[in-house]
PDB file of N, CA and C in Angstrom:
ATOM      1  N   UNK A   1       0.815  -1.189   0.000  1.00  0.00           N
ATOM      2  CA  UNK A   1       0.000   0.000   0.000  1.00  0.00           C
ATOM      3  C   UNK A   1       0.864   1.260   0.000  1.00  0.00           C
ATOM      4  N   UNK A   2       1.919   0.984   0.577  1.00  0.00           N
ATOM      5  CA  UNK A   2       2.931   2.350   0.486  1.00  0.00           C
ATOM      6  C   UNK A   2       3.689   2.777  -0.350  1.00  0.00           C
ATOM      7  N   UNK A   3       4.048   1.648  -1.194  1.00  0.00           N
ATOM      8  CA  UNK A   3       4.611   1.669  -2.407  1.00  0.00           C
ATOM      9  C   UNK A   3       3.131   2.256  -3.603  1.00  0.00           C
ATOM     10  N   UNK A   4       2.346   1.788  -3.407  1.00  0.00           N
ATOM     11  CA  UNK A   4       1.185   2.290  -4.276  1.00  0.00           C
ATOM     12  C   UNK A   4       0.987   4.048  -4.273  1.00  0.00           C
ATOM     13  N   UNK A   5       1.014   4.109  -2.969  1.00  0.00           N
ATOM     14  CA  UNK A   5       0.612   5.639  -2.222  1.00  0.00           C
ATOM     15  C   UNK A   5       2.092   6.438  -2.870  1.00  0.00           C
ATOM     16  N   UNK A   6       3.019   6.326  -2.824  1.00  0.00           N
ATOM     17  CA  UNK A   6       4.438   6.585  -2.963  1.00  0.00           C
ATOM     18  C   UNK A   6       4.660   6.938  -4.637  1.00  0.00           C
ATOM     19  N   UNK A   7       3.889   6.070  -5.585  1.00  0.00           N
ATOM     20  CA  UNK A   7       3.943   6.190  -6.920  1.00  0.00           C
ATOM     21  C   UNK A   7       2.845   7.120  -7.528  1.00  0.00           C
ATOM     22  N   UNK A   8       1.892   7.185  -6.591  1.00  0.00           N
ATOM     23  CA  UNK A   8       0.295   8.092  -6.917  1.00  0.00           C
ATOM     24  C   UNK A   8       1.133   9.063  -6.473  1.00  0.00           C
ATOM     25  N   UNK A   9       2.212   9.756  -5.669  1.00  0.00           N
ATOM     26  CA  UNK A   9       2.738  11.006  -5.062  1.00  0.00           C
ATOM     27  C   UNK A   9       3.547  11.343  -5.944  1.00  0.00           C
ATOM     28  N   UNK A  10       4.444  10.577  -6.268  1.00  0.00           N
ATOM     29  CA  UNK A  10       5.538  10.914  -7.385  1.00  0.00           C
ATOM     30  C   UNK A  10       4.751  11.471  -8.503  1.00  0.00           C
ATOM     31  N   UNK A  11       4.013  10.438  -9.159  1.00  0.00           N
ATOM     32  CA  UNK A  11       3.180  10.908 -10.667  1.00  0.00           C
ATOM     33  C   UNK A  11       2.482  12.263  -9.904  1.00  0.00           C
ATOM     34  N   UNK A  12       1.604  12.683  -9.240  1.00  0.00           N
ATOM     35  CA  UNK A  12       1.028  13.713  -9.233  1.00  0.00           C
ATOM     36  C   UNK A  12       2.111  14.771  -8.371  1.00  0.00           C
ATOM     37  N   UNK A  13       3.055  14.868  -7.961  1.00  0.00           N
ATOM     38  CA  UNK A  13       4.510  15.863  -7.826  1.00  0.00           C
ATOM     39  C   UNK A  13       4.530  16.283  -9.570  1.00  0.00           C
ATOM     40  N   UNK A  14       5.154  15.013 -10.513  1.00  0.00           N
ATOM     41  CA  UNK A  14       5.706  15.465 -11.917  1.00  0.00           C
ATOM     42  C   UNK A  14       4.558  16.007 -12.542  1.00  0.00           C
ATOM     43  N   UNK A  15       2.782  16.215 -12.274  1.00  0.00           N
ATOM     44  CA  UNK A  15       1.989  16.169 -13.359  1.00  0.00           C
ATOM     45  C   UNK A  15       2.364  17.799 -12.465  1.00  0.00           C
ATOM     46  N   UNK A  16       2.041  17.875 -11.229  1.00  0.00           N
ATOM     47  CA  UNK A  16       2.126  19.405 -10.927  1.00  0.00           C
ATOM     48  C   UNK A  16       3.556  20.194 -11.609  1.00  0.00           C
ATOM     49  N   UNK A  17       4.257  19.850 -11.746  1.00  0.00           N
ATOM     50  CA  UNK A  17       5.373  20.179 -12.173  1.00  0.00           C
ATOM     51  C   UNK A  17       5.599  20.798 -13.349  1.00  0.00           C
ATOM     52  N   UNK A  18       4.473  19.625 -14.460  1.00  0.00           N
ATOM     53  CA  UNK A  18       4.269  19.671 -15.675  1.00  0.00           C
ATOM     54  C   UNK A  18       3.923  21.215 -15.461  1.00  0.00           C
ATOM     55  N   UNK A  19       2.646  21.218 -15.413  1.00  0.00           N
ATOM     56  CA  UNK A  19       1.370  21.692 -15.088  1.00  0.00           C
ATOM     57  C   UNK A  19       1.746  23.465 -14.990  1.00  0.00           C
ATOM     58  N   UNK A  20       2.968  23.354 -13.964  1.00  0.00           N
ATOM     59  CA  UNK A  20       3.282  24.768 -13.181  1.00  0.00           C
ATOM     60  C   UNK A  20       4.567  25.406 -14.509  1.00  0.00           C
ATOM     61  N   UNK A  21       5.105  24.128 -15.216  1.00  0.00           N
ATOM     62  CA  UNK A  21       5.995  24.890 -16.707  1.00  0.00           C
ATOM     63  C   UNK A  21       5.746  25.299 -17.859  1.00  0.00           C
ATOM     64  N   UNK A  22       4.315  24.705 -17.806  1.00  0.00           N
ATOM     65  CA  UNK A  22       3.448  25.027 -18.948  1.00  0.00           C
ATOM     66  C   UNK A  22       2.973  26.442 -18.349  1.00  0.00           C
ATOM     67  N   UNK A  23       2.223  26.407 -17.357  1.00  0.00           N
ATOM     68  CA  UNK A  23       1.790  27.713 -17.304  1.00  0.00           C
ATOM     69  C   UNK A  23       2.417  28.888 -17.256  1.00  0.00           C
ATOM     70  N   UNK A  24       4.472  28.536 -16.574  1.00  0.00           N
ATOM     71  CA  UNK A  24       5.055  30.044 -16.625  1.00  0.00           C
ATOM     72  C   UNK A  24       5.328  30.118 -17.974  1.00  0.00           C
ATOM     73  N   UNK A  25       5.704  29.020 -18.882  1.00  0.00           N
ATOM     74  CA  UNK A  25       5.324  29.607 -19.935  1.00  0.00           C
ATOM     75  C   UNK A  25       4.638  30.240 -21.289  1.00  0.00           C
ATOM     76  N   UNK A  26       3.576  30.281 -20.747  1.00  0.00           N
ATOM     77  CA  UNK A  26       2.093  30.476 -21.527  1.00  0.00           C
ATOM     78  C   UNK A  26       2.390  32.198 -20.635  1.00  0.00           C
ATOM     79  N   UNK A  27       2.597  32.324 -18.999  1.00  0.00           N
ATOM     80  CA  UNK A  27       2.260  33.600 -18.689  1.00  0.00           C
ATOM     81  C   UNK A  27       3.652  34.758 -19.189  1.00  0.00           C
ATOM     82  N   UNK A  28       4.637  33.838 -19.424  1.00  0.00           N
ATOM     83  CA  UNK A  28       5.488  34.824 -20.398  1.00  0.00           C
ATOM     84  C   UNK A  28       5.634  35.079 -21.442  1.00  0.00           C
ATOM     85  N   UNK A  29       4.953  34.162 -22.328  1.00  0.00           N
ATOM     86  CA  UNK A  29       4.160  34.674 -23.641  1.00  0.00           C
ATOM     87  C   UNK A  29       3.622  36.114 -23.552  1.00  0.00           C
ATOM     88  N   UNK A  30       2.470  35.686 -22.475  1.00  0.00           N
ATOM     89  CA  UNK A  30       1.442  36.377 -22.823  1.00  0.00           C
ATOM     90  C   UNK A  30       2.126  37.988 -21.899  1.00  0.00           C
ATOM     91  N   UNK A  31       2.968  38.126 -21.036  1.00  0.00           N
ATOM     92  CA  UNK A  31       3.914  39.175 -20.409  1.00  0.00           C
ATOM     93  C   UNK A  31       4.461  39.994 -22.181  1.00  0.00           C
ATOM     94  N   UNK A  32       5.042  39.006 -22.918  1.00  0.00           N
ATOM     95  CA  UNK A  32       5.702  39.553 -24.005  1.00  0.00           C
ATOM     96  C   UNK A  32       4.546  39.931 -25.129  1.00  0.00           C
ATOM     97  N   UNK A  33       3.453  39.799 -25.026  1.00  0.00           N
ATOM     98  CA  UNK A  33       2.732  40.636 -25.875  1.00  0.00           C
ATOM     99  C   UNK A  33       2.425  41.562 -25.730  1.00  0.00           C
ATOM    100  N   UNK A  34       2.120  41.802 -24.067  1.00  0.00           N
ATOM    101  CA  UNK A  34       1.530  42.996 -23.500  1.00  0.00           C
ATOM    102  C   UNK A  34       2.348  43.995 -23.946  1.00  0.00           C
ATOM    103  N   UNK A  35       3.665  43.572 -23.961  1.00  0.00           N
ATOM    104  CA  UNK A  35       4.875  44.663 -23.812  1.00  0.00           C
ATOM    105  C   UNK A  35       4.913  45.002 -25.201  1.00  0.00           C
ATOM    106  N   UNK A  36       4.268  44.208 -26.143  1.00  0.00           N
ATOM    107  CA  UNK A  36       4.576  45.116 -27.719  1.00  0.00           C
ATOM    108  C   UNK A  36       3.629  45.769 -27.790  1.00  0.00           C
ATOM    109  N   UNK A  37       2.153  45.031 -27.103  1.00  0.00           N
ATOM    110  CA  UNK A  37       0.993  46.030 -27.360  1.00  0.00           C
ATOM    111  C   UNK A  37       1.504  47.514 -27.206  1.00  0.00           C
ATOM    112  N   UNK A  38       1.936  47.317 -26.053  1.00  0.00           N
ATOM    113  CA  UNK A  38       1.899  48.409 -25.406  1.00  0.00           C
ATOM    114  C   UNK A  38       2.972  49.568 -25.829  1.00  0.00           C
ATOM    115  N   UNK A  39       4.165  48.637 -26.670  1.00  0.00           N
ATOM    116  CA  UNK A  39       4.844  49.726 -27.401  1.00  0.00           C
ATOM    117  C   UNK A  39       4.393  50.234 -28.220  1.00  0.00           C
ATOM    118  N   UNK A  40       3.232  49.673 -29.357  1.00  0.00           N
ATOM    119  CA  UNK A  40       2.740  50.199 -30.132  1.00  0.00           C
ATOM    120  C   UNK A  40       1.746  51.210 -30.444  1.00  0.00           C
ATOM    121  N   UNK A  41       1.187  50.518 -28.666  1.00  0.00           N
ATOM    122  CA  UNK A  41       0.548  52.187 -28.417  1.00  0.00           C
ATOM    123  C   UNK A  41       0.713  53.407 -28.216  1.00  0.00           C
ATOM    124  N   UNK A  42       1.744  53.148 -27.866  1.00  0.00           N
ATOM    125  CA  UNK A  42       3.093  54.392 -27.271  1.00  0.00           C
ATOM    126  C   UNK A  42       3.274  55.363 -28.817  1.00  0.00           C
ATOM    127  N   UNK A  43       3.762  53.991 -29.177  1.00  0.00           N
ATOM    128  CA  UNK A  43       4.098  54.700 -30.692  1.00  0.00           C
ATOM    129  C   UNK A  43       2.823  55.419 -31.522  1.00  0.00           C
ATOM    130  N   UNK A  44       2.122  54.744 -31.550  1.00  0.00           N
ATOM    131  CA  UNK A  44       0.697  55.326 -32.269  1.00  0.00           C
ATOM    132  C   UNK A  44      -0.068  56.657 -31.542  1.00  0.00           C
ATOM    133  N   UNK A  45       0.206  56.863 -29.941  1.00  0.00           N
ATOM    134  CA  UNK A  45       0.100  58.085 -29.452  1.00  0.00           C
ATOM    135  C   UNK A  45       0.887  58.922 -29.839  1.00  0.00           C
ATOM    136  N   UNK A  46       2.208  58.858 -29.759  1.00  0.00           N
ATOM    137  CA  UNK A  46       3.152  59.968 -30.518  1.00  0.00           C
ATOM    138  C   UNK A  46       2.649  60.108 -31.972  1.00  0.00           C
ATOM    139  N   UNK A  47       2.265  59.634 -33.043  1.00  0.00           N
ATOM    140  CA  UNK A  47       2.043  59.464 -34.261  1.00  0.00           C
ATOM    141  C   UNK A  47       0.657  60.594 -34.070  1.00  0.00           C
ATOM    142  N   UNK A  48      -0.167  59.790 -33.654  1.00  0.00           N
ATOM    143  CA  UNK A  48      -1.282  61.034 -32.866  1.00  0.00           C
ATOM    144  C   UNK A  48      -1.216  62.452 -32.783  1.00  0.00           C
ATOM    145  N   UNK A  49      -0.104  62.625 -31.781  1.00  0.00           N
ATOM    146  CA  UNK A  49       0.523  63.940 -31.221  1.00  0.00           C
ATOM    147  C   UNK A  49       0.591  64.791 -32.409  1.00  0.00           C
ATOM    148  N   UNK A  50       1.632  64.094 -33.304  1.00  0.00           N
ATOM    149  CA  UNK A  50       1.825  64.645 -34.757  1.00  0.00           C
ATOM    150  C   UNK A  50       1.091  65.406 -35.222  1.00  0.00           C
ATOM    151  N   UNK A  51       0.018  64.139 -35.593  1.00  0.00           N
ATOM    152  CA  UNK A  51      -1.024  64.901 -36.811  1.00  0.00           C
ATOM    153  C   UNK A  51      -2.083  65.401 -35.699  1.00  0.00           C
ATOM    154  N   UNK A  52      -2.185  65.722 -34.491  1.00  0.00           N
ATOM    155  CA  UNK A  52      -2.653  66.565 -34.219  1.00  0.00           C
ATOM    156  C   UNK A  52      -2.103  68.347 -33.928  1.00  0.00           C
ATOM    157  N   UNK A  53      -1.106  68.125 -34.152  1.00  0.00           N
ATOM    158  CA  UNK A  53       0.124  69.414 -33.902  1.00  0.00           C
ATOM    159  C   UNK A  53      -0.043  69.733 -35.758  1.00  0.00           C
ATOM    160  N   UNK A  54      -0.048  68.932 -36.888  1.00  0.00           N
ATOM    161  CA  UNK A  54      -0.172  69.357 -37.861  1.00  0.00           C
ATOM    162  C   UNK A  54      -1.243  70.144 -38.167  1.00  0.00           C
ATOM    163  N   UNK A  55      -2.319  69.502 -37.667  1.00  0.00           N
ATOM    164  CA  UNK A  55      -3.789  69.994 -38.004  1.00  0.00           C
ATOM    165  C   UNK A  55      -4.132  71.059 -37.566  1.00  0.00           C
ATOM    166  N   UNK A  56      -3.421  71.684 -36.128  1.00  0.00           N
ATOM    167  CA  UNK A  56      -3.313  72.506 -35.561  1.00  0.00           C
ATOM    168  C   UNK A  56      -2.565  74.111 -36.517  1.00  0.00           C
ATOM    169  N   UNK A  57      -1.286  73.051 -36.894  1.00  0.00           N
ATOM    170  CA  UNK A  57      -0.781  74.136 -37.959  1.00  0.00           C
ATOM    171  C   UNK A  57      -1.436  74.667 -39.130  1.00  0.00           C
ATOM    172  N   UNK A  58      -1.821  73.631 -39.845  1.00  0.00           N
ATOM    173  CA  UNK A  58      -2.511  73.651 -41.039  1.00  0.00           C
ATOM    174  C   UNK A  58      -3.936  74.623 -41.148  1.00  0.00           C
ATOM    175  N   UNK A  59      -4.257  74.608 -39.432  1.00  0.00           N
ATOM    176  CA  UNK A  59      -5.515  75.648 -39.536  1.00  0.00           C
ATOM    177  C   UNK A  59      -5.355  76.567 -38.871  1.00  0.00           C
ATOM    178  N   UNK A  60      -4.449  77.316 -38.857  1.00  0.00           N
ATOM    179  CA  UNK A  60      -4.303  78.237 -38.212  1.00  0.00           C
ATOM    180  C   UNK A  60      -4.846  79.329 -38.927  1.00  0.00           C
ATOM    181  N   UNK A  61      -6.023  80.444 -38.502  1.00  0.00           N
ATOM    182  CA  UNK A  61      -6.995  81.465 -38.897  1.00  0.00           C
ATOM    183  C   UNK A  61      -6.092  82.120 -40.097  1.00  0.00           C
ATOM    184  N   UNK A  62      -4.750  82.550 -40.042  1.00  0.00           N
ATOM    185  CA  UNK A  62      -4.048  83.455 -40.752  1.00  0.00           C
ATOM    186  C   UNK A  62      -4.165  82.517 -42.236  1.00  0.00           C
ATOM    187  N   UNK A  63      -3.375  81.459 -41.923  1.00  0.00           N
ATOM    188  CA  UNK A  63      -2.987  80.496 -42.995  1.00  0.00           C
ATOM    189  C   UNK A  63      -4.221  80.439 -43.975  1.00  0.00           C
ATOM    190  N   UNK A  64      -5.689  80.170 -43.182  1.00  0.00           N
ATOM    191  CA  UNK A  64      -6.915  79.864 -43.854  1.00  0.00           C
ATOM    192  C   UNK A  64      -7.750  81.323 -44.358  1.00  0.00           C
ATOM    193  N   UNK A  65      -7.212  82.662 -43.608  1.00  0.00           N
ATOM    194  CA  UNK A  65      -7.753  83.411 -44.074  1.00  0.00           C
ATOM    195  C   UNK A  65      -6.775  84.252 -45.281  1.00  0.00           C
ATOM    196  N   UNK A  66      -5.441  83.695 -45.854  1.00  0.00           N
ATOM    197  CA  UNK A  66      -4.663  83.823 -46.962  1.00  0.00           C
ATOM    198  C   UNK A  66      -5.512  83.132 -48.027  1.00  0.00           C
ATOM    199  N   UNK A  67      -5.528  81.741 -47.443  1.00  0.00           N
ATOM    200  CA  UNK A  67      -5.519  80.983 -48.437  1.00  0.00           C
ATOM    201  C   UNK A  67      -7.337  81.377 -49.319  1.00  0.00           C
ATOM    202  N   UNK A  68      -7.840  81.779 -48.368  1.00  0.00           N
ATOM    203  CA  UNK A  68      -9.321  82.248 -48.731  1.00  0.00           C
ATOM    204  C   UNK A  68      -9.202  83.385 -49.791  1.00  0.00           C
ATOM    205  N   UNK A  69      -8.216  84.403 -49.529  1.00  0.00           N
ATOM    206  CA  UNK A  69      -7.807  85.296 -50.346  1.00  0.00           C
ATOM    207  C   UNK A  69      -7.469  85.218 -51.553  1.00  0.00           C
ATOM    208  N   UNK A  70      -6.367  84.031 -51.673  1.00  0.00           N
ATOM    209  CA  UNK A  70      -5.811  83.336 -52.762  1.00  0.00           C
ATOM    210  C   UNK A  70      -7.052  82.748 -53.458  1.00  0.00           C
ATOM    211  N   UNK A  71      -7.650  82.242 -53.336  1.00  0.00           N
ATOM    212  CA  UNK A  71      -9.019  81.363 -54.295  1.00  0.00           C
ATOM    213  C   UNK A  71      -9.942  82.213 -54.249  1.00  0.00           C
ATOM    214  N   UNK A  72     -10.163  83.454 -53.497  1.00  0.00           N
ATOM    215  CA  UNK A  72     -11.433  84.176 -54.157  1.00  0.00           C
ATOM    216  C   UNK A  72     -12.035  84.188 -55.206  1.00  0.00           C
ATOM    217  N   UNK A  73     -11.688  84.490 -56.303  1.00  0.00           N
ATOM    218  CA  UNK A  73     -12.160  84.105 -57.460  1.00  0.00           C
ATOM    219  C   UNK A  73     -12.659  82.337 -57.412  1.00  0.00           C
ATOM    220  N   UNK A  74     -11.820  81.954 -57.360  1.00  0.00           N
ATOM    221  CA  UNK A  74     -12.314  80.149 -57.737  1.00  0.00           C
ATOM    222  C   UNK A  74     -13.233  80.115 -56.808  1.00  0.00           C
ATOM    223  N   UNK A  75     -13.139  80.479 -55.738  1.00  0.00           N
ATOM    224  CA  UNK A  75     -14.131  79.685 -54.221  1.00  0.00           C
ATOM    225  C   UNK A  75     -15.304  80.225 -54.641  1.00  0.00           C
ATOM    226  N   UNK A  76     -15.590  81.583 -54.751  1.00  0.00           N
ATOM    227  CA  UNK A  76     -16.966  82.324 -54.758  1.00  0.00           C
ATOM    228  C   UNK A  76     -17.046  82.689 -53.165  1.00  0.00           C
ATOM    229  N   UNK A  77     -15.801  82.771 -52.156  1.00  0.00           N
ATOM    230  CA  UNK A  77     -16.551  82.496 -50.763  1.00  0.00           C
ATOM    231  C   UNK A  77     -17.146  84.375 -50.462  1.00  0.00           C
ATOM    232  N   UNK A  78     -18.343  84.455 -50.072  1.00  0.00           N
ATOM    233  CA  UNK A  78     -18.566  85.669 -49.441  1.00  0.00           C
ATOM    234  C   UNK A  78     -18.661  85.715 -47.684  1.00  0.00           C
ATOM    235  N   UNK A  79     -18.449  86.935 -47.371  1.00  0.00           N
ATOM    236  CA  UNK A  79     -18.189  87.159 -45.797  1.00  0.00           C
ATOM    237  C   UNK A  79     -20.153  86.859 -45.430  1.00  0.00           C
ATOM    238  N   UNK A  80     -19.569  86.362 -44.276  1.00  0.00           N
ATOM    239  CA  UNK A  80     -21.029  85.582 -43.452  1.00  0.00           C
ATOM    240  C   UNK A  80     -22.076  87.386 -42.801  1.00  0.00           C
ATOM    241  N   UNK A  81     -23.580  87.072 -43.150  1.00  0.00           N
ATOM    242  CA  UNK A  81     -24.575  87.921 -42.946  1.00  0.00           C
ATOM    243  C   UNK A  81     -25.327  87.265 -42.060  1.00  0.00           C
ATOM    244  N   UNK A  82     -25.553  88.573 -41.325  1.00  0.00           N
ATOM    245  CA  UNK A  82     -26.683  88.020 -40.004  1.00  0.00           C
ATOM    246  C   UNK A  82     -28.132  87.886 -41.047  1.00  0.00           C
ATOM    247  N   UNK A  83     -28.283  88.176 -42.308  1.00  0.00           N
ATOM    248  CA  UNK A  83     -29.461  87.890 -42.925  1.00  0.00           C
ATOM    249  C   UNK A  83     -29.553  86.395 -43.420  1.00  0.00           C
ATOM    250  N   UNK A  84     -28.654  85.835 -43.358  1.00  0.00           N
ATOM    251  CA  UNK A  84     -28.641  84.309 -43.931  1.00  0.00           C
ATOM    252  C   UNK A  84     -28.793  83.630 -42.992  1.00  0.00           C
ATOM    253  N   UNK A  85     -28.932  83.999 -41.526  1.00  0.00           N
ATOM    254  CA  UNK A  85     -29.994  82.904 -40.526  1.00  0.00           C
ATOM    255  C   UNK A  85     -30.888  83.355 -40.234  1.00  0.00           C
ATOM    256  N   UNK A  86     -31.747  82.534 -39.631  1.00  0.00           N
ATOM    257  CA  UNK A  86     -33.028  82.502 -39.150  1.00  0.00           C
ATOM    258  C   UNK A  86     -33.071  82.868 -37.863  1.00  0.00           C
ATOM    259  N   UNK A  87     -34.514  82.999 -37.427  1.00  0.00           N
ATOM    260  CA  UNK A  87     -34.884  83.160 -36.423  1.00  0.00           C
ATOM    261  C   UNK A  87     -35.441  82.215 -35.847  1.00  0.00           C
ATOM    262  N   UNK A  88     -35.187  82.419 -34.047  1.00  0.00           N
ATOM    263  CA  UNK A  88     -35.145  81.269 -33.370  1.00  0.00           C
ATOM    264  C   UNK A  88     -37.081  80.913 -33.670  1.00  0.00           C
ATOM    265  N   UNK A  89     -37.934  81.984 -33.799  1.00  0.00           N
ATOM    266  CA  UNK A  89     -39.258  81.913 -34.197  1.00  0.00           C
ATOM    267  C   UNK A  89     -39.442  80.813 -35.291  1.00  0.00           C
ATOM    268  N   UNK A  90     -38.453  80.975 -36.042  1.00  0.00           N
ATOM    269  CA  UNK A  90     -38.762  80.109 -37.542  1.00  0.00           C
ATOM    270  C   UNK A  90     -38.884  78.866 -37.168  1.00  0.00           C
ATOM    271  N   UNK A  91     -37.967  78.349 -36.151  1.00  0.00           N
ATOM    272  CA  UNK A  91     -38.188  77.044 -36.021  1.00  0.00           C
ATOM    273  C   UNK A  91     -38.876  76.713 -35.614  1.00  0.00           C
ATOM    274  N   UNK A  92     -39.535  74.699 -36.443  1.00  0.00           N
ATOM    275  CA  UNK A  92     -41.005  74.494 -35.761  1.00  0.00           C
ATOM    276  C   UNK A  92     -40.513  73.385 -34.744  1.00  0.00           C
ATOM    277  N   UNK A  93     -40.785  73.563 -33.568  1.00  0.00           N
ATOM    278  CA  UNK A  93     -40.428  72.435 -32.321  1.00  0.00           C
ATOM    279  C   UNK A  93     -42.197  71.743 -32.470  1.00  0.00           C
ATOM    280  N   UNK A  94     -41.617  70.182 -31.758  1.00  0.00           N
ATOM    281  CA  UNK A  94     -42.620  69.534 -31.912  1.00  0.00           C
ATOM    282  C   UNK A  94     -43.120  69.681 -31.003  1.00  0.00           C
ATOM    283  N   UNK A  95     -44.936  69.225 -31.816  1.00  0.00           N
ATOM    284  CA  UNK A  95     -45.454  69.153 -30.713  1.00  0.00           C
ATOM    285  C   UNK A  95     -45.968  68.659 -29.691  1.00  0.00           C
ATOM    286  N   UNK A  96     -46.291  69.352 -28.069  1.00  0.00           N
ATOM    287  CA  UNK A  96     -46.358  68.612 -27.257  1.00  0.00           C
ATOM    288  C   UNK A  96     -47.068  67.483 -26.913  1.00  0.00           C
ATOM    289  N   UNK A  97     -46.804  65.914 -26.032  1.00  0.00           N
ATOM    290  CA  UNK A  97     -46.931  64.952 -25.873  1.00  0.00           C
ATOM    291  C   UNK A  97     -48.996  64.936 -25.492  1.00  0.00           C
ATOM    292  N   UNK A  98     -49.842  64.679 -25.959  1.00  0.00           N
ATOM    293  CA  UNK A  98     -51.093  64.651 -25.343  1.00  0.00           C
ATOM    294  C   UNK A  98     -51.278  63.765 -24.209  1.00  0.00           C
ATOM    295  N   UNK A  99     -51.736  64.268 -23.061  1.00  0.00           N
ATOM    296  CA  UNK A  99     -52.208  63.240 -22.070  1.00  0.00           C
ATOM    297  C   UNK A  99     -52.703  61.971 -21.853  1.00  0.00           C
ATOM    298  N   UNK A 100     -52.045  60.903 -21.481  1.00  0.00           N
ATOM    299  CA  UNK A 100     -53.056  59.964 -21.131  1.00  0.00           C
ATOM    300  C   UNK A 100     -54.183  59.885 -21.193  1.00  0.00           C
ATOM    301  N   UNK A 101     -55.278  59.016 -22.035  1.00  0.00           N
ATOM    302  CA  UNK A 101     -56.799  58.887 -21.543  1.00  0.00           C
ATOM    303  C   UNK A 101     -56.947  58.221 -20.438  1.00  0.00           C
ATOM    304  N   UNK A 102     -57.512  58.621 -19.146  1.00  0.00           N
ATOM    305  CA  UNK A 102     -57.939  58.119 -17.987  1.00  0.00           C
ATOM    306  C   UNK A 102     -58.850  57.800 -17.444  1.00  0.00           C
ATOM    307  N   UNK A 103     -60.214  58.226 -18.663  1.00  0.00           N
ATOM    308  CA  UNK A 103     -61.096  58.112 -18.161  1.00  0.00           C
ATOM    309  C   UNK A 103     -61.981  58.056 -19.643  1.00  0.00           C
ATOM    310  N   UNK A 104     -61.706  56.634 -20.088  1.00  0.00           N
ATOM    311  CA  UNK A 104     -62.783  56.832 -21.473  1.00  0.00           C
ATOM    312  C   UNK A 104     -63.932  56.952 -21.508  1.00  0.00           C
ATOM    313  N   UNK A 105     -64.686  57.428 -22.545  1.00  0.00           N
ATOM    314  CA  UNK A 105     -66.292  57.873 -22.673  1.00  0.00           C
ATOM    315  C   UNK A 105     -66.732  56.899 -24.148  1.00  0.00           C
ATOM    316  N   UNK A 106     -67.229  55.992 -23.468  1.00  0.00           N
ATOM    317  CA  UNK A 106     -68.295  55.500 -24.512  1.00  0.00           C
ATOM    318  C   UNK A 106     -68.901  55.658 -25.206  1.00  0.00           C
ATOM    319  N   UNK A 107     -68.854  55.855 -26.859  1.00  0.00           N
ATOM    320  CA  UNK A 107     -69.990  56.346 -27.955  1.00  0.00           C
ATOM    321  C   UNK A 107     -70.549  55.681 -28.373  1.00  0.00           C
ATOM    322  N   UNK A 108     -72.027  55.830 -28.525  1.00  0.00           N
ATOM    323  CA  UNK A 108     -73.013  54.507 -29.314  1.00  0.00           C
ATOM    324  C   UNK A 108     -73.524  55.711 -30.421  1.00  0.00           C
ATOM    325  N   UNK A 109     -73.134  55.208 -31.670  1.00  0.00           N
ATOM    326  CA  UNK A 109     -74.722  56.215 -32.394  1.00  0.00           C
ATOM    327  C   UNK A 109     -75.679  55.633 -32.365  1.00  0.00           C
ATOM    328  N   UNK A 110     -76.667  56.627 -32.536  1.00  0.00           N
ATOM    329  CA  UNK A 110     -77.794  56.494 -32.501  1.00  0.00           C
ATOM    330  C   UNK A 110     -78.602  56.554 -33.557  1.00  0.00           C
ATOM    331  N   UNK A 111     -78.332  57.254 -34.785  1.00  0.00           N
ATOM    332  CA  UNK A 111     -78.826  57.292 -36.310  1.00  0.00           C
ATOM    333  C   UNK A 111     -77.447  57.254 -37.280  1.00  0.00           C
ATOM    334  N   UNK A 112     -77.713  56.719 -38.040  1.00  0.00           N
ATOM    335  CA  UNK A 112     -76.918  57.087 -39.365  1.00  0.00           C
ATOM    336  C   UNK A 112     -76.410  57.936 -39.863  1.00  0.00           C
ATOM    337  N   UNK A 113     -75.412  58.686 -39.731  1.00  0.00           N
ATOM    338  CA  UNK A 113     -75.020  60.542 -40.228  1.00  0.00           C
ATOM    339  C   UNK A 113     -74.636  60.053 -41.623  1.00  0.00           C
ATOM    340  N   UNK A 114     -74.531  58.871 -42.493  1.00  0.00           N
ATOM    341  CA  UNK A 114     -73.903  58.905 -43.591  1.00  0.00           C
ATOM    342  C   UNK A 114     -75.254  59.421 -44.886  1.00  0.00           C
ATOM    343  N   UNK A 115     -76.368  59.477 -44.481  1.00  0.00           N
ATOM    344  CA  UNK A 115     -77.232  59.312 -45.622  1.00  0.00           C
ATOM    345  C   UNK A 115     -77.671  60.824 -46.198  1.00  0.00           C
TER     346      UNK A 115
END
């Protein structure tokens, strides 16, 4: 019986063993992906930074109010009029929600209105 007990200990020592090398290395796999994810996010935030610092440049009021100058002719653009909006009157808001019926009223006719 002790020799039995002794060989069930050994095999389940080596299966834990197994068990615990497989998993550090499955969790350092998965350690070494994190770490590229994560460079790449790095990188793709700076990339970000960029073209948001470009876009920044690229519209800057002066730059866009040259360049408006420059295409006048081609654009057609004219300077903005308080006559080309509306009034807050003009707009139609919907309308409001009708109440619940709470208390219905029963109709019977009584003659024919079609004839």
């Amino acid at each position: 019986m002790r020799i039995l007990f002794a060989i069930f200990t050994i095999i389940s020592v080596m299966a834990l063993a197994f068990w615990a090398y497989r998993e550090n290395y499955r969790t350092q796999a998965e350690l070494s992906e994190m770490r590229e994810l994560q460079a790449e996010i790095g990188q793709l935030n700076e990339s970000l930074a960029v073209l948001r610092a470009e876009w920044a440049y690229l519209n800057r009021p002066d730059r866009l109010r040259e360049l408006a100058d420059i295409n006048f002719a081609r654009l057609g653009l004219l300077p903005l009029d308080p006559r080309q909006f509306g009034r807050v009157a003009d707009v139609g808001y919907p309308a409001p929600d009708l109440p619940p019926i709470t208390k219905p009223v029963d109709t019977v006719a009584t003659q024919d209105l079609t004839q």
